[in-house]
Protein backbone atom coordinates (compact mmCIF):
# COMPACT_ATOMS: atom_id res chain seq x y z
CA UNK A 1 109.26 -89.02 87.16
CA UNK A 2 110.82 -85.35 87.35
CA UNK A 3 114.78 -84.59 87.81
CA UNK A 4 114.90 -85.43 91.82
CA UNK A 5 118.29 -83.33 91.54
CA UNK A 6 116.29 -80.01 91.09
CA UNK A 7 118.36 -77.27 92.49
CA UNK A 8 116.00 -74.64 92.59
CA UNK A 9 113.43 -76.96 94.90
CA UNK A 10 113.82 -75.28 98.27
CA UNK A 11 114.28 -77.74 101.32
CA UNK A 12 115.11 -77.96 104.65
CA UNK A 13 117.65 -80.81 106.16
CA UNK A 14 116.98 -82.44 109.41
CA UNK A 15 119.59 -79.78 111.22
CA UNK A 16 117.68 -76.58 109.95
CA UNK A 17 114.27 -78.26 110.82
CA UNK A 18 115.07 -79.96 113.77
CA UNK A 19 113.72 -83.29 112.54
CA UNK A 20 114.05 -86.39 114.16
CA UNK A 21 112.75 -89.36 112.36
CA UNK A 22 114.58 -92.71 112.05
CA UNK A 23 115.22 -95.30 108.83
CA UNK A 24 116.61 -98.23 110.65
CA UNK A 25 119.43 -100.20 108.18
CA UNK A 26 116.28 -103.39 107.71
CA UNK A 27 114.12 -100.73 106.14
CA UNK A 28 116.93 -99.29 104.01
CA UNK A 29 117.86 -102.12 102.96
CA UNK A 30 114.02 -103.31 101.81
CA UNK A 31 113.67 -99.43 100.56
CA UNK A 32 116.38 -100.22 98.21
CA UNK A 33 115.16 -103.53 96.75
CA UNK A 34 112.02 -102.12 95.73
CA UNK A 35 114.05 -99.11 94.45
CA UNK A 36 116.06 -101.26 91.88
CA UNK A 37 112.87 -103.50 91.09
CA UNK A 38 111.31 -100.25 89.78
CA UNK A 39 114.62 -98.60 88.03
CA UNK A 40 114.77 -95.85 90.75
CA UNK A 41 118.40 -94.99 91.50
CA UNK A 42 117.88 -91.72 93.60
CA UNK A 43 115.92 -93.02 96.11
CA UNK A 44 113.10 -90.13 97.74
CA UNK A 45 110.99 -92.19 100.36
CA UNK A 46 107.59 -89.60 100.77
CA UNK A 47 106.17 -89.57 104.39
CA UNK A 48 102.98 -88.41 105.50
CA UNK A 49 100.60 -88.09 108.06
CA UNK A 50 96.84 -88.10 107.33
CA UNK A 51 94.30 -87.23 109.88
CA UNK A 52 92.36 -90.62 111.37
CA UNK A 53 93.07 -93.85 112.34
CA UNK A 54 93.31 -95.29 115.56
CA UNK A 55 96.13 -92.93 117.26
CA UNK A 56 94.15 -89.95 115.34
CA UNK A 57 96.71 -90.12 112.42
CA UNK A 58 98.10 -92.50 109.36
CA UNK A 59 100.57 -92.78 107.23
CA UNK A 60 101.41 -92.62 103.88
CA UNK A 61 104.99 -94.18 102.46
CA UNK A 62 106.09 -94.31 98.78
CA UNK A 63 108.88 -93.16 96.34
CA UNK A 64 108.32 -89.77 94.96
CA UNK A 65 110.74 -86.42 94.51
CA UNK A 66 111.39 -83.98 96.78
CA UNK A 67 109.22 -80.58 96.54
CA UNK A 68 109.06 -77.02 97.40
CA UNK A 69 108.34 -77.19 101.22
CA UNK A 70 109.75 -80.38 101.63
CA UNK A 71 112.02 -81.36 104.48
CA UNK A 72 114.40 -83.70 103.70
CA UNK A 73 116.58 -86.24 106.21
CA UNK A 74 118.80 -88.50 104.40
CA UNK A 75 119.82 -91.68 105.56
CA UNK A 76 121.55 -95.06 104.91
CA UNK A 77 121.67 -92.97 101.21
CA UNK A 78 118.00 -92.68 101.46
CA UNK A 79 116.27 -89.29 101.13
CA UNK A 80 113.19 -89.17 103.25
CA UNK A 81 111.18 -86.15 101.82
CA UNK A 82 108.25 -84.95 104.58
CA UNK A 83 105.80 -82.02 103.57
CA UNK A 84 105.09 -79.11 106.15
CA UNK A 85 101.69 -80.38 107.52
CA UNK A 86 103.37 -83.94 108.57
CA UNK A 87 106.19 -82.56 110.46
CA UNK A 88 104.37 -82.27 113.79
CA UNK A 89 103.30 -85.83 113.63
CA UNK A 90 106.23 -87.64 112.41
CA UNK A 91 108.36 -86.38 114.53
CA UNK A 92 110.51 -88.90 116.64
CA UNK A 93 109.35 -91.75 114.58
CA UNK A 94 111.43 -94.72 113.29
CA UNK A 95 110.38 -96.58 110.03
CA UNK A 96 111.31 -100.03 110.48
CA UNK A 97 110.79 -103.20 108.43
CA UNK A 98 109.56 -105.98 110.58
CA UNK A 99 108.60 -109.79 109.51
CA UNK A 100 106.00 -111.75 111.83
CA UNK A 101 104.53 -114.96 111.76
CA UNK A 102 101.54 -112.88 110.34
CA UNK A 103 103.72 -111.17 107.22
CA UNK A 104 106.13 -108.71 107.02
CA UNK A 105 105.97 -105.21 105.96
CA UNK A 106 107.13 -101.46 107.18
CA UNK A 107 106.05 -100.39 110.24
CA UNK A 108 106.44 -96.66 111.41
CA UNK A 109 106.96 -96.76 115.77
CA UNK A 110 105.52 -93.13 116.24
CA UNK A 111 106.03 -92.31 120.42
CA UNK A 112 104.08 -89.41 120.05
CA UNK A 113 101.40 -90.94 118.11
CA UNK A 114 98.89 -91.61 121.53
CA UNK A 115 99.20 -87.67 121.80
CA UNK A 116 97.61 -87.44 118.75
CA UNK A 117 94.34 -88.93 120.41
CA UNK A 118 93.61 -92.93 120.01
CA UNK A 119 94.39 -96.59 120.99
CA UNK A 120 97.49 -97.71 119.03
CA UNK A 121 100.80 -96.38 119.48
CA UNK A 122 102.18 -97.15 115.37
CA UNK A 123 101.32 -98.20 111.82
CA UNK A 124 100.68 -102.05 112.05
CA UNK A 125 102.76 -104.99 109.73
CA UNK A 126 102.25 -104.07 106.01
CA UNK A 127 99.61 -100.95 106.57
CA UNK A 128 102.40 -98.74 105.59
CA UNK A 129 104.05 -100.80 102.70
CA UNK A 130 103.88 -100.27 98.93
């Protein structure tokens, strides 16, 4: 993996981009488990949107750097890095780490996601996870 402290990688933070998008403490807490399991100490959480799925989008979650582009909203010492073309669909999201009787995993609650065209309202128990 590539220096995640790169000055010269231009970014955005959640004020400049007027981001909202929510790590609740659960999810930072799981985030950072895997983080030491795999020798990461800066912790860059990657978020994306693809086109499809039920609500018309899915995501895509897992530890990367941040890039040129990026915008980046830090919380619970978590950087959450999300690319230009995600933005409009992430959005007002919370990524949350829920356990069930049916397994456990993180889930991303997306309000906007039924304006996005679809049935389902978020990313179900472990279709997000790592």
């Amino acid at each position: 993996m590539e220096n995640q402290n790169n000055t010269n990688v231009e970014q955005k933070t959640t004020q400049e981009a007027g981001v909202v998008i929510t790590l609740t403490e659960k999810a930072a807490e799981e985030l950072k488990k895997l983080a030491k399991q795999h020798n990461i100490e800066d912790i860059v959480l990657r978020v994306q949107a693809i086109p499809g799925g039920c609500s018309g989008i899915s995501y895509s979650m897992g530890f990367d750097e941040v890039r040129e582009g990026d915008t980046v909203i830090e919380q619970h010492g978590i950087k959450i890095a999300i690319d230009q073309n995600s933005l409009p669909f992430i959005n007002g999201a919370e990524i949350d780490y829920v356990v069930t009787p049916f397994g456990e995993g993180f889930k991303i609650n997306n309000p906007n996601a039924m304006n996005f065209g679809g049935g389902c309202s978020s990313c179900g128990t472990g279709s997000c996870g790592f």
